[in-house]
N, C-alpha and C. Protein backbone atom coordinates (compact mmCIF):
# COMPACT_ATOMS: atom_id res chain seq x y z
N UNK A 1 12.22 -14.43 -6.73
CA UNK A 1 11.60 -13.24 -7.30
C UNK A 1 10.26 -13.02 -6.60
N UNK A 2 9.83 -12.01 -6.08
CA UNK A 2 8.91 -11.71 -5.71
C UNK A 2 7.40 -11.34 -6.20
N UNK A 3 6.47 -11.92 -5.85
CA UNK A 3 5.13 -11.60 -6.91
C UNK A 3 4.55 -10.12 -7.28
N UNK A 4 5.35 -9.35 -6.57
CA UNK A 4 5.20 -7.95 -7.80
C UNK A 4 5.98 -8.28 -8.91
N UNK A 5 7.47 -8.47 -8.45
CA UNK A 5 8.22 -7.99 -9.87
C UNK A 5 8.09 -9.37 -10.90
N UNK A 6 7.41 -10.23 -10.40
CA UNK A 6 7.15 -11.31 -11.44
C UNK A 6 5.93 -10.41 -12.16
N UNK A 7 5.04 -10.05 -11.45
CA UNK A 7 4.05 -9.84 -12.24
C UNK A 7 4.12 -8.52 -13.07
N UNK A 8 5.13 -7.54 -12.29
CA UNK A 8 5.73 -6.18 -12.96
C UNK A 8 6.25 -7.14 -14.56
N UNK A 9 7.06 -8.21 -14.61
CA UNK A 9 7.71 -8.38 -15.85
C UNK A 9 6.86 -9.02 -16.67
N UNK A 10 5.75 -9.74 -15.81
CA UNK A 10 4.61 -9.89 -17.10
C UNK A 10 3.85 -9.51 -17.56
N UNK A 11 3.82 -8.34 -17.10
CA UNK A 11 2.81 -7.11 -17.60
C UNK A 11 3.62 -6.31 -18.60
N UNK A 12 4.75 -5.94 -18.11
CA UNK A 12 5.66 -5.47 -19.09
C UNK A 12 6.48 -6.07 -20.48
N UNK A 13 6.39 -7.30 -20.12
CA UNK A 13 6.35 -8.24 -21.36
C UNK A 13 5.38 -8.66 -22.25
N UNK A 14 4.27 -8.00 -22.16
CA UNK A 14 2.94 -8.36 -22.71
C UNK A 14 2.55 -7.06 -22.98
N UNK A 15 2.59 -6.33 -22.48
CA UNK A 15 1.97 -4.52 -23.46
C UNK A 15 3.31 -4.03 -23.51
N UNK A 16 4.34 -4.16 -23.57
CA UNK A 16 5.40 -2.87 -23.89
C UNK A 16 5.60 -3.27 -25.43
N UNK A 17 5.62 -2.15 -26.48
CA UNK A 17 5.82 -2.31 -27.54
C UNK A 17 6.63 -1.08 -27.82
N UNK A 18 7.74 -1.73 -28.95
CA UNK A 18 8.31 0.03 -29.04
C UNK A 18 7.90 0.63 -30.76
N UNK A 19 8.38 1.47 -31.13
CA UNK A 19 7.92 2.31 -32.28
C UNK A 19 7.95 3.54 -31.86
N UNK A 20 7.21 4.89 -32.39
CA UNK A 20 6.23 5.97 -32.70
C UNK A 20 4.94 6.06 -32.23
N UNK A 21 4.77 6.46 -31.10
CA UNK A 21 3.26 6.62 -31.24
C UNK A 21 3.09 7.97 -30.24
N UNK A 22 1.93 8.58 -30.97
CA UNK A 22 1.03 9.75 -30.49
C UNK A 22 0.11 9.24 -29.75
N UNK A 23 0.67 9.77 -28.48
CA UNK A 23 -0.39 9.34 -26.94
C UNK A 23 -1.85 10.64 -27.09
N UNK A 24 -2.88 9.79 -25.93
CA UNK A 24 -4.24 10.65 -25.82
C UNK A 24 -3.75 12.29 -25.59
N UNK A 25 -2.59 12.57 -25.09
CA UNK A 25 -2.27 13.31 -24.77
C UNK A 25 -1.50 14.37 -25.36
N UNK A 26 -1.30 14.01 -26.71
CA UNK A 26 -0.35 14.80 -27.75
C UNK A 26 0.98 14.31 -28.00
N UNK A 27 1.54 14.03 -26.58
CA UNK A 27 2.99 13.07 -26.82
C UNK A 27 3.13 12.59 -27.33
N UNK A 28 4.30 12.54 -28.26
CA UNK A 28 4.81 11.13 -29.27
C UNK A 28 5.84 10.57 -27.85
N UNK A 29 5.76 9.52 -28.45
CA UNK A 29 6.52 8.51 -27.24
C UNK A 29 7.08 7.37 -28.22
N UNK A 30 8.60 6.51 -28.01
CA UNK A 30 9.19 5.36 -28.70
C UNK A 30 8.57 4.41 -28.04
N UNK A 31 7.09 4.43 -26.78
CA UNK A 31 7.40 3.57 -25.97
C UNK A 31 6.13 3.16 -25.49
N UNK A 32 5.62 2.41 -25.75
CA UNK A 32 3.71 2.36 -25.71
C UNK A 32 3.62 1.39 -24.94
N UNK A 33 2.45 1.42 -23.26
CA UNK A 33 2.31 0.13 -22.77
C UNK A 33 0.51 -0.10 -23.42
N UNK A 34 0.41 -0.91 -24.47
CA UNK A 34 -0.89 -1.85 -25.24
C UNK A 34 -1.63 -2.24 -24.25
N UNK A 35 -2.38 -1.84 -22.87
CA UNK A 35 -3.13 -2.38 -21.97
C UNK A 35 -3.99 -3.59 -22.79
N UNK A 36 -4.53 -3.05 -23.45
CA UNK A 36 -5.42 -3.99 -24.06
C UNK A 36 -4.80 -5.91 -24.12
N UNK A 37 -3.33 -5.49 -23.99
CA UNK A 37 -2.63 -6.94 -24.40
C UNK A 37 -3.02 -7.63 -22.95
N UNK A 38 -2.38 -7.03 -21.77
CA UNK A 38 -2.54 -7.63 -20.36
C UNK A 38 -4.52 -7.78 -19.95
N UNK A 39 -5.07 -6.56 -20.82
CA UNK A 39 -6.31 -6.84 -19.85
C UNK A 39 -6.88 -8.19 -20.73
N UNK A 40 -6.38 -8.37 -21.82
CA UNK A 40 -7.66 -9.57 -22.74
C UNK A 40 -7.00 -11.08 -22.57
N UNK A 41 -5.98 -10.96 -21.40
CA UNK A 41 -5.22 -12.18 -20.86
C UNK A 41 -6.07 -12.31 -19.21
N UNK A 42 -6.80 -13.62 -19.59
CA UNK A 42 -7.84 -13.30 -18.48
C UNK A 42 -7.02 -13.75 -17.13
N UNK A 43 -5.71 -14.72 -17.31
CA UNK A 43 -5.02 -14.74 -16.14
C UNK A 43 -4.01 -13.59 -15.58
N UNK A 44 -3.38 -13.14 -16.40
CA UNK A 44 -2.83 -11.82 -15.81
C UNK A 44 -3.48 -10.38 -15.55
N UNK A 45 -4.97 -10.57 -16.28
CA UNK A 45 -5.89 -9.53 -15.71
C UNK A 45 -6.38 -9.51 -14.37
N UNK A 46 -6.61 -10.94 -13.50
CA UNK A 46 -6.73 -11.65 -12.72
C UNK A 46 -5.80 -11.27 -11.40
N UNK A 47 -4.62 -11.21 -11.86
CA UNK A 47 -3.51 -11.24 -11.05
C UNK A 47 -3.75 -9.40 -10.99
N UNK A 48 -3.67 -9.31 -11.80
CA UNK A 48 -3.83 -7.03 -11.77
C UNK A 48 -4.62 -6.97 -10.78
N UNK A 49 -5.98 -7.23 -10.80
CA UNK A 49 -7.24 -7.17 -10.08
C UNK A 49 -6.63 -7.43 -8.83
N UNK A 50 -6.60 -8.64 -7.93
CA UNK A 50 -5.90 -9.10 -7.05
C UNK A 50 -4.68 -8.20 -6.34
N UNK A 51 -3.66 -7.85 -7.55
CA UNK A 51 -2.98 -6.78 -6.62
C UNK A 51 -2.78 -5.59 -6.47
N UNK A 52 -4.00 -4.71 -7.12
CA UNK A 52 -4.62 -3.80 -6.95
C UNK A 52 -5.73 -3.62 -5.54
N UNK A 53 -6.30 -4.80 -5.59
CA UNK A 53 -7.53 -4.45 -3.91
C UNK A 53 -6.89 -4.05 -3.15
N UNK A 54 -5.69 -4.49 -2.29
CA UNK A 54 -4.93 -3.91 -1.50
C UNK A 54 -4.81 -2.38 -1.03
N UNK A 55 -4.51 -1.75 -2.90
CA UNK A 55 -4.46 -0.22 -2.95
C UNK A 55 -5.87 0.26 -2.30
N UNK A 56 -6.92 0.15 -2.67
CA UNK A 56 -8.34 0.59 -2.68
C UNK A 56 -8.03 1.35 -1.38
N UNK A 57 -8.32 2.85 -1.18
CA UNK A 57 -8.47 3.72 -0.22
C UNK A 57 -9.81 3.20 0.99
N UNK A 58 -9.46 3.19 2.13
CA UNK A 58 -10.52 2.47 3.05
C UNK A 58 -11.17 3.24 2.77
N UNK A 59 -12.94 3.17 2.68
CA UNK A 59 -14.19 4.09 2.74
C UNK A 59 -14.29 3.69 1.71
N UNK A 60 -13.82 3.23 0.99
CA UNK A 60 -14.37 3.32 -0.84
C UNK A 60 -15.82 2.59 -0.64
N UNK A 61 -16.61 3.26 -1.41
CA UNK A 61 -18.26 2.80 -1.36
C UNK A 61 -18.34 1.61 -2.49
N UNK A 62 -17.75 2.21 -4.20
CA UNK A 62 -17.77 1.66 -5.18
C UNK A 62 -16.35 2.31 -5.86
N UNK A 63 -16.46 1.57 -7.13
CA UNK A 63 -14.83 1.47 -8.01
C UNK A 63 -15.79 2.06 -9.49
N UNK A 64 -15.31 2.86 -10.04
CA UNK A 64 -15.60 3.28 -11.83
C UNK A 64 -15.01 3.26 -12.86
N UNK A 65 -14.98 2.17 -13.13
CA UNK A 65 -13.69 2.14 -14.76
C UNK A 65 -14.06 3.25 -15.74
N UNK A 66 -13.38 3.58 -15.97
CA UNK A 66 -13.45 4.19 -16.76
C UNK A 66 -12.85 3.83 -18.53
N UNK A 67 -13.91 4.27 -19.65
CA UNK A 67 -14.35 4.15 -20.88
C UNK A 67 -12.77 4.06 -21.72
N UNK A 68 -12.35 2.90 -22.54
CA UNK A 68 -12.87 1.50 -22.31
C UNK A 68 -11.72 0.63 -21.07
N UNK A 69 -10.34 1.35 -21.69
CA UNK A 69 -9.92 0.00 -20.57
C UNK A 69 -9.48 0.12 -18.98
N UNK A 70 -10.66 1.15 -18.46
CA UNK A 70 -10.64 1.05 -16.72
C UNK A 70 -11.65 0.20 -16.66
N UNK A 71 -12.75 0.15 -17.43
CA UNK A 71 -13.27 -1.29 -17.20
C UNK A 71 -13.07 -2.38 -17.13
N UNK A 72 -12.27 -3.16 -17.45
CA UNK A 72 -11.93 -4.68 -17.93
C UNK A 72 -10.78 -4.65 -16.19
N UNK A 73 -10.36 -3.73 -15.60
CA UNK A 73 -9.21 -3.32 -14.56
C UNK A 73 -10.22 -3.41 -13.45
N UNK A 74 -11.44 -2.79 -13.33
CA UNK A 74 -12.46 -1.99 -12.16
C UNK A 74 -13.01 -3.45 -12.30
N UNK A 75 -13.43 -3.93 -12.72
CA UNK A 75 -14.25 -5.11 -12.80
C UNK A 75 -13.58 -6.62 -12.47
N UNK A 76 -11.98 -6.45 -12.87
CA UNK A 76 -11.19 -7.07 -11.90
C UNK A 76 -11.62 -7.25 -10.73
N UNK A 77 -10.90 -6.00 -10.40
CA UNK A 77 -10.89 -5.65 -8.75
C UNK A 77 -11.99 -6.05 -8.47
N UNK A 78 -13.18 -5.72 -9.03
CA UNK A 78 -14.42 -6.04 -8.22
C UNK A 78 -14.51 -7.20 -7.58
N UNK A 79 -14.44 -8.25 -8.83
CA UNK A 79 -14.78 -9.11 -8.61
C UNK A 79 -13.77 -10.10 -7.37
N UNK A 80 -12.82 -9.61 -7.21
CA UNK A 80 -11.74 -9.65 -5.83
C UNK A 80 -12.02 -9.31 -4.68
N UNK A 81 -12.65 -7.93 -4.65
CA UNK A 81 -13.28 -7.65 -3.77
C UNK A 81 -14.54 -6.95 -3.00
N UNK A 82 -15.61 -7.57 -4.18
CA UNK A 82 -16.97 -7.41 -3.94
C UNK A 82 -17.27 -6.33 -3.64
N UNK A 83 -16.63 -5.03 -4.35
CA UNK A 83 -17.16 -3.76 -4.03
C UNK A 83 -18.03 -3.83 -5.56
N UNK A 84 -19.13 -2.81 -5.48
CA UNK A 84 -19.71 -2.37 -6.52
C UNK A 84 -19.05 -1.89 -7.67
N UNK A 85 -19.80 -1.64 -8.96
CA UNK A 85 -19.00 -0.60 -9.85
C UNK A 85 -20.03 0.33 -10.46
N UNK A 86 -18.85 1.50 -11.12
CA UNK A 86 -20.40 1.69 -12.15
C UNK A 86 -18.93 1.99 -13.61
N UNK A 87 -19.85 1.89 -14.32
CA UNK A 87 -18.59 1.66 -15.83
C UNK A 87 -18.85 3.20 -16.35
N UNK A 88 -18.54 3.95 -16.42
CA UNK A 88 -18.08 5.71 -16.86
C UNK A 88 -18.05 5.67 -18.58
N UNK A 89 -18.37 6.08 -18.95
CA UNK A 89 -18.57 6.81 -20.35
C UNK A 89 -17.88 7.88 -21.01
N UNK A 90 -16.63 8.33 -21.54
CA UNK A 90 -16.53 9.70 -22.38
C UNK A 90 -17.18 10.78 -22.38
N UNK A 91 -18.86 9.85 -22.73
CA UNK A 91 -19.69 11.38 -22.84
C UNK A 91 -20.82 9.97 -22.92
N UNK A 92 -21.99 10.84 -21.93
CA UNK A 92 -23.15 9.95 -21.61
C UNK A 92 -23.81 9.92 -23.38
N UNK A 93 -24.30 8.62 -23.44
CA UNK A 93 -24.79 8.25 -24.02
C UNK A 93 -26.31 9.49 -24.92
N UNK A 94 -26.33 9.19 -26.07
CA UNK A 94 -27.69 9.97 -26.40
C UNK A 94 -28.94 9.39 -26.81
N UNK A 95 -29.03 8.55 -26.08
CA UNK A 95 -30.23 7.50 -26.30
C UNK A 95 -30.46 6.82 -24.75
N UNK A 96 -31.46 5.82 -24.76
CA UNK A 96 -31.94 5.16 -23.80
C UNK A 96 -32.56 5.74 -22.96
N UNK A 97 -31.21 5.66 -21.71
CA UNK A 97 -31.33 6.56 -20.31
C UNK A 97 -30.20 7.57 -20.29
N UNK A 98 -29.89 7.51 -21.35
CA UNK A 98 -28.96 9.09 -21.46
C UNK A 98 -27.66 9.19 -20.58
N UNK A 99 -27.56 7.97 -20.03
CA UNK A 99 -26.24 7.92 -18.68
C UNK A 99 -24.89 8.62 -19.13
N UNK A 100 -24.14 9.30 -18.62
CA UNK A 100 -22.72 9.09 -18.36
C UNK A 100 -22.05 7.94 -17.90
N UNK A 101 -22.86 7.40 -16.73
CA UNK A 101 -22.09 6.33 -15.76
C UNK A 101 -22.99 5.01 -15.99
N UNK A 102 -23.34 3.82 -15.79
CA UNK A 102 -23.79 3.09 -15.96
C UNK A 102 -23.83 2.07 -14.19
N UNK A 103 -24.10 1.44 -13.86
CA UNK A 103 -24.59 0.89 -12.55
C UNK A 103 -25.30 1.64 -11.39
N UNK A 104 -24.24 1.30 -10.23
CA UNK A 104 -25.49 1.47 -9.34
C UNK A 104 -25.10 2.95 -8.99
N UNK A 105 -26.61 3.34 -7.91
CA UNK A 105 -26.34 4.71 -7.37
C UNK A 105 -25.23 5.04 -6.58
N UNK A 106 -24.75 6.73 -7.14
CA UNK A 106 -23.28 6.43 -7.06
C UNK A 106 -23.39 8.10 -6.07
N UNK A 107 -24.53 9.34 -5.84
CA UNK A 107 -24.73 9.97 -5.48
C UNK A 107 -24.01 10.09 -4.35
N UNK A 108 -23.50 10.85 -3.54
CA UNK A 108 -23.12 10.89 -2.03
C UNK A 108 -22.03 10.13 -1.53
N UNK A 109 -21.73 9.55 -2.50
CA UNK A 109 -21.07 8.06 -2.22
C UNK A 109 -19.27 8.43 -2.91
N UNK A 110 -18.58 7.70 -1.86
CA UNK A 110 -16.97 7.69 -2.05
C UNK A 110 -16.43 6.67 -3.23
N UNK A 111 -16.46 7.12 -4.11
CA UNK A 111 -16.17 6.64 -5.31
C UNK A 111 -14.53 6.58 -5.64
N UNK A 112 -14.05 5.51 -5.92
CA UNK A 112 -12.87 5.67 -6.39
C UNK A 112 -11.93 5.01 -7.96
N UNK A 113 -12.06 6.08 -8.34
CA UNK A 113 -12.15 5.95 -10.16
C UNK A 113 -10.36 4.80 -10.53
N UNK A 114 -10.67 3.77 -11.48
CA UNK A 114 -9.93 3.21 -12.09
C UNK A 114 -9.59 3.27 -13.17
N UNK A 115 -8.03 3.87 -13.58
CA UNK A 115 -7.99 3.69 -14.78
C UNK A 115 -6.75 2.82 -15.12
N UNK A 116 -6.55 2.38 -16.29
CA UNK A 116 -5.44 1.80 -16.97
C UNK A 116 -4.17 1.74 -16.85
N UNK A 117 -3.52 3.15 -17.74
CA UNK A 117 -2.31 3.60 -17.90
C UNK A 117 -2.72 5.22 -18.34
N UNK A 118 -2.39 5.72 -16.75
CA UNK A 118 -2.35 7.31 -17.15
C UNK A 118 -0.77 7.82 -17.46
N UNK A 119 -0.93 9.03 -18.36
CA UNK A 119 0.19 9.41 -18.85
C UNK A 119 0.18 11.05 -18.18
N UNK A 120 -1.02 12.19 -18.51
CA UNK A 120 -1.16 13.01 -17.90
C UNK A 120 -2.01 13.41 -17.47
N UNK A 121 -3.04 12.23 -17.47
CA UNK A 121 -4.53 12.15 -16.44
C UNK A 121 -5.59 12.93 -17.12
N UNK A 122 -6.20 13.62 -17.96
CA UNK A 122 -6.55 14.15 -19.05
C UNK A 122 -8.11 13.04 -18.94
N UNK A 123 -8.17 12.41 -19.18
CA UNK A 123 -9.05 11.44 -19.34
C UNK A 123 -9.97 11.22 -17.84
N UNK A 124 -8.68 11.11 -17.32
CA UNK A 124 -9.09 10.83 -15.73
C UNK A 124 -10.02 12.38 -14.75
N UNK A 125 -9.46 13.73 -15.48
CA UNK A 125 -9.76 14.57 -15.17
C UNK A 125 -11.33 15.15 -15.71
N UNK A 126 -11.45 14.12 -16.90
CA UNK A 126 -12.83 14.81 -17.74
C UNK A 126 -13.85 13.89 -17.08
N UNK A 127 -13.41 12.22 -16.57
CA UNK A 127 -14.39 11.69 -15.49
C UNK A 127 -15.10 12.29 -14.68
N UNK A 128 -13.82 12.48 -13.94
CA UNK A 128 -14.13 12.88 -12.48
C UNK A 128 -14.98 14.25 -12.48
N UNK A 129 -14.90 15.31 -13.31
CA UNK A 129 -15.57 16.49 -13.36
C UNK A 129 -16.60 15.88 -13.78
N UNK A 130 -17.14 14.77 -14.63
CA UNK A 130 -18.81 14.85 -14.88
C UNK A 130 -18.86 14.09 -13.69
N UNK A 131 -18.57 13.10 -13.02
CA UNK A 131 -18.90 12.03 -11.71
C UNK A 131 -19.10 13.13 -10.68
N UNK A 132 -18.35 14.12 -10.55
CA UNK A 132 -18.36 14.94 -9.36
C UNK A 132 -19.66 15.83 -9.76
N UNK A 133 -19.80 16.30 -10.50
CA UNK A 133 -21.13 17.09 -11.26
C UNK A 133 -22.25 16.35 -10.64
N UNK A 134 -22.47 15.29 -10.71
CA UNK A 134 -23.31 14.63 -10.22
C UNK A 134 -23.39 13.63 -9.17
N UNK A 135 -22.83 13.92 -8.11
CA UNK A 135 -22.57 14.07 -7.06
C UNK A 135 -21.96 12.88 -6.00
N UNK A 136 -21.10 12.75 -6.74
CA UNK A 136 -19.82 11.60 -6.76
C UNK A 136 -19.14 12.17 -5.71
N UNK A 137 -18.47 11.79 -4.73
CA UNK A 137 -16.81 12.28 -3.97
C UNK A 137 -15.95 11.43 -4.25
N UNK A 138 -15.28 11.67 -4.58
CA UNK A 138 -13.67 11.21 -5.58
C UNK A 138 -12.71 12.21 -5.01
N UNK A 139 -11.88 11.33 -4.64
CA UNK A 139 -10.66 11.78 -4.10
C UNK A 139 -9.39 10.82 -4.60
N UNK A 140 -9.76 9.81 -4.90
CA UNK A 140 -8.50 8.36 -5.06
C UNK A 140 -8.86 8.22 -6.56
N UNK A 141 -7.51 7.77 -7.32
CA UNK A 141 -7.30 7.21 -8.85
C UNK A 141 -6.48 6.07 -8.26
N UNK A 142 -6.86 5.15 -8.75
CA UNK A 142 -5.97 3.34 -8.81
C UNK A 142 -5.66 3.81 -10.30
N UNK A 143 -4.75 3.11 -10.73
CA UNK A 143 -4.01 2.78 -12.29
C UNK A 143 -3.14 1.48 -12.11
N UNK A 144 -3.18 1.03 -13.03
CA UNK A 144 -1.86 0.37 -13.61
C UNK A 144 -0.96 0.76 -13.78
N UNK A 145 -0.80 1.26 -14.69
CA UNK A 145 0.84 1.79 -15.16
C UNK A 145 0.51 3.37 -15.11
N UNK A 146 1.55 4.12 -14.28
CA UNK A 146 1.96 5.58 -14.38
C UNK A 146 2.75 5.62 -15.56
N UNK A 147 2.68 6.51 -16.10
CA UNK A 147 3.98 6.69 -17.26
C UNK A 147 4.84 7.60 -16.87
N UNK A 148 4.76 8.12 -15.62
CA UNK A 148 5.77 9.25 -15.37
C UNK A 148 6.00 10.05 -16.14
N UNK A 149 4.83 10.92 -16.44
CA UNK A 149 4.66 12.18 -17.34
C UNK A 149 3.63 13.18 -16.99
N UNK A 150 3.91 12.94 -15.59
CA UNK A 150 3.19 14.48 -15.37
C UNK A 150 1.39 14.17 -14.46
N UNK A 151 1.10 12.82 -14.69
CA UNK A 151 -0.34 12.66 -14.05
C UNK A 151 -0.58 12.70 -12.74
N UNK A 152 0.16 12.29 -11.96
CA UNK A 152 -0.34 12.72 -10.48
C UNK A 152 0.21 13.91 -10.08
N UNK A 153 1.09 14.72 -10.77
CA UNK A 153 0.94 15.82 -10.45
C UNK A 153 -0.27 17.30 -10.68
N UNK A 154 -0.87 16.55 -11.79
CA UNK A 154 -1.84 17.26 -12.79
C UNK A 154 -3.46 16.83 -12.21
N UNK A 155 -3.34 15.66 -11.58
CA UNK A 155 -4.58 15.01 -11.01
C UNK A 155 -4.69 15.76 -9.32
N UNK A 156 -3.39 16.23 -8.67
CA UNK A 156 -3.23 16.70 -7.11
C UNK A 156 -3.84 17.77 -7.38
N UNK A 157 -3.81 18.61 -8.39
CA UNK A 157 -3.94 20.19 -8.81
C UNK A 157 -5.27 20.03 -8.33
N UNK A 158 -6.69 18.88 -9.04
CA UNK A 158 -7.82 19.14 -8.65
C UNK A 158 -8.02 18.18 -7.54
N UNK A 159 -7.48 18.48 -6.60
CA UNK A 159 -7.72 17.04 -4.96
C UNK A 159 -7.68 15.70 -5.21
N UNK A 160 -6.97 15.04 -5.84
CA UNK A 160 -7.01 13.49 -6.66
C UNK A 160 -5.73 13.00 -5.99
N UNK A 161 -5.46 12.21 -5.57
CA UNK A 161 -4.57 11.26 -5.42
C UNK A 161 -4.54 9.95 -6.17
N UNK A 162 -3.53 10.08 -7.12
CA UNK A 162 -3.17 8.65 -7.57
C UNK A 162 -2.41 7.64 -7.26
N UNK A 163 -2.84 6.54 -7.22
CA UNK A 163 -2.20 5.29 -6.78
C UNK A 163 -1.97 4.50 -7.85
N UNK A 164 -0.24 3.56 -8.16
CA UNK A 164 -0.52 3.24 -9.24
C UNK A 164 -0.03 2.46 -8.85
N UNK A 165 -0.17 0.88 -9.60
CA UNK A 165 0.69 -0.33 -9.37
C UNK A 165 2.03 -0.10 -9.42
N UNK A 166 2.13 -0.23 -10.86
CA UNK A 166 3.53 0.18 -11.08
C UNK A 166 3.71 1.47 -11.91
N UNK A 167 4.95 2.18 -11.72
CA UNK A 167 5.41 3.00 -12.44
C UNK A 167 6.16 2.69 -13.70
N UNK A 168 6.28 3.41 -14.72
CA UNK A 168 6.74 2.91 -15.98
C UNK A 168 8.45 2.31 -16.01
N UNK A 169 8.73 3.20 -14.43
CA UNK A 169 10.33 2.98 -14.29
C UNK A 169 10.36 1.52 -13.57
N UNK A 170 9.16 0.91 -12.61
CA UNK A 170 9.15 -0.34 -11.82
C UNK A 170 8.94 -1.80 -13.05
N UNK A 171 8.19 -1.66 -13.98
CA UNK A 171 8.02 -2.28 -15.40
C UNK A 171 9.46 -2.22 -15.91
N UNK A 172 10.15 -1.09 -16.09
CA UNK A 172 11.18 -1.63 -17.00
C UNK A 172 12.54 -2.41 -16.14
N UNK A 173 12.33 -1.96 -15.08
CA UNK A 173 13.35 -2.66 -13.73
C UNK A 173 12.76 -3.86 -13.43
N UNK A 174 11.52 -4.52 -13.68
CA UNK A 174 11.30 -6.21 -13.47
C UNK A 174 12.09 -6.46 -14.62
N UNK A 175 12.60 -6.26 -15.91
CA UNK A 175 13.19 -6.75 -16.69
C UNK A 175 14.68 -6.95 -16.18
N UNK A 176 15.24 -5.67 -15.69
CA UNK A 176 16.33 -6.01 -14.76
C UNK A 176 16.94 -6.71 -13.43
N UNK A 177 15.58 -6.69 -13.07
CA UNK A 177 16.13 -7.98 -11.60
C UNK A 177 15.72 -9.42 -12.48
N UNK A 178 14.69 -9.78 -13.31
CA UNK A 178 15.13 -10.72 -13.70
C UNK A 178 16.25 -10.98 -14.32
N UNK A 179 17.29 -10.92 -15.22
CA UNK A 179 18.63 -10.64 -15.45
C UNK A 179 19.38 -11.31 -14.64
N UNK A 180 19.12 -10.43 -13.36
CA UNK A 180 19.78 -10.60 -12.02
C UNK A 180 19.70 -11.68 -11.86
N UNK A 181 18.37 -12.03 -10.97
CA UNK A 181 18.46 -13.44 -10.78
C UNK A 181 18.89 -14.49 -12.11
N UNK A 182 18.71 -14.39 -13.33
CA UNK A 182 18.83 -15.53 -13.86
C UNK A 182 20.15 -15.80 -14.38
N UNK A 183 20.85 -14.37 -14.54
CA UNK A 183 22.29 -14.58 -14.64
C UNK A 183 22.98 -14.27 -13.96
N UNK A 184 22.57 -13.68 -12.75
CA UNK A 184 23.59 -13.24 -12.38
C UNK A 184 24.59 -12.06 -12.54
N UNK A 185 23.81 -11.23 -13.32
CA UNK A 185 24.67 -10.19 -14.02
C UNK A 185 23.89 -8.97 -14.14
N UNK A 186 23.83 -7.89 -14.89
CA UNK A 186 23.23 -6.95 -15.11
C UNK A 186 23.37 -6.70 -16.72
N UNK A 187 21.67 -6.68 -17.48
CA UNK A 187 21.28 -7.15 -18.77
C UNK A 187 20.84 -6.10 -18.84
């Protein structure tokens, strides 16, 4: 088995939960990936980080997680591969220093935003318009999990290219080549 689809099935065995649920996005879905489960597993967060640097678009200056779990993902990576970060906010803060973004100067600079699990980029789109406001260039999205619902088509609309580990269809197919290999069969 190969160390994607090992790590495709342990990611997918650790946030896929099924039920009902109403996504950021309005969608009800039977089919929820719980990031929170893979990122607060500090060894398979580890392994994300790791095979995510790879993706990172050459030029990238710094990486921006974004509010809350592109952080715990961006800070991965960082720490893999010693690029900067700055941690992104919803909506800047109304106290202190009033930030949107938090680290270093990010002005002029090729920024390339991290998030989680986009579904129709919505989140990813309200970033990047305040980062770009203030004078960010963003062109690249890293993710984890695509859900194949519409986000990199919705993210191309404003010049974004997304890159994602896996797609929601590559997660549920590590469940099927393992099968494979272990029986021999198709499960």
């Amino acid at each position: 088995m190969s160390d994607f689809t090992s790590l495709a099935r342990d990611v997918y065995r650790v946030c896929n939960i099924k039920g009902t649920f109403r996504l950021r996005s309005g969608q009800v879905s039977n089919e929820y990936f719980d990031k929170y489960l893979f990122e607060s597993d500090p060894a398979l967060l580890r392994r994300v980080g790791a095979a995510l640097a790879p993706l990172i678009p050459t030029g990238t200056d710094l990486l921006a997680g974004l509010e809350l779990g592109g952080v715990p993902v961006a800070t991965a990576i960082a720490l893999t591969t010693g690029l900067p970060l700055l941690f992104v906010r919803k909506k800047a803060k109304d106290y202190g220093t009033c930030k949107l973004a938090e680290g270093v100067d990010f002005k002029g600079k090729r920024v390339t935003v991290v998030e989680d699990v986009v579904t129709t980029g919505g989140a990813i789109l309200d970033g990047v318009a305040a980062l770009r406001a203030q004078g960010a260039v963003i062109e690249d999205v890293l993710c984890v999990i695509d859900r194949e619902s519409g986000g990199p088509e919705k993210l191309k609309e404003k010049g974004l290219r997304l890159t994602p580990l896996f797609t929601a269809t590559q997660l549920r197919n590590s469940l099927k080549s393992t099968a494979e290999i272990l029986y021999g069969e198709d499960k």
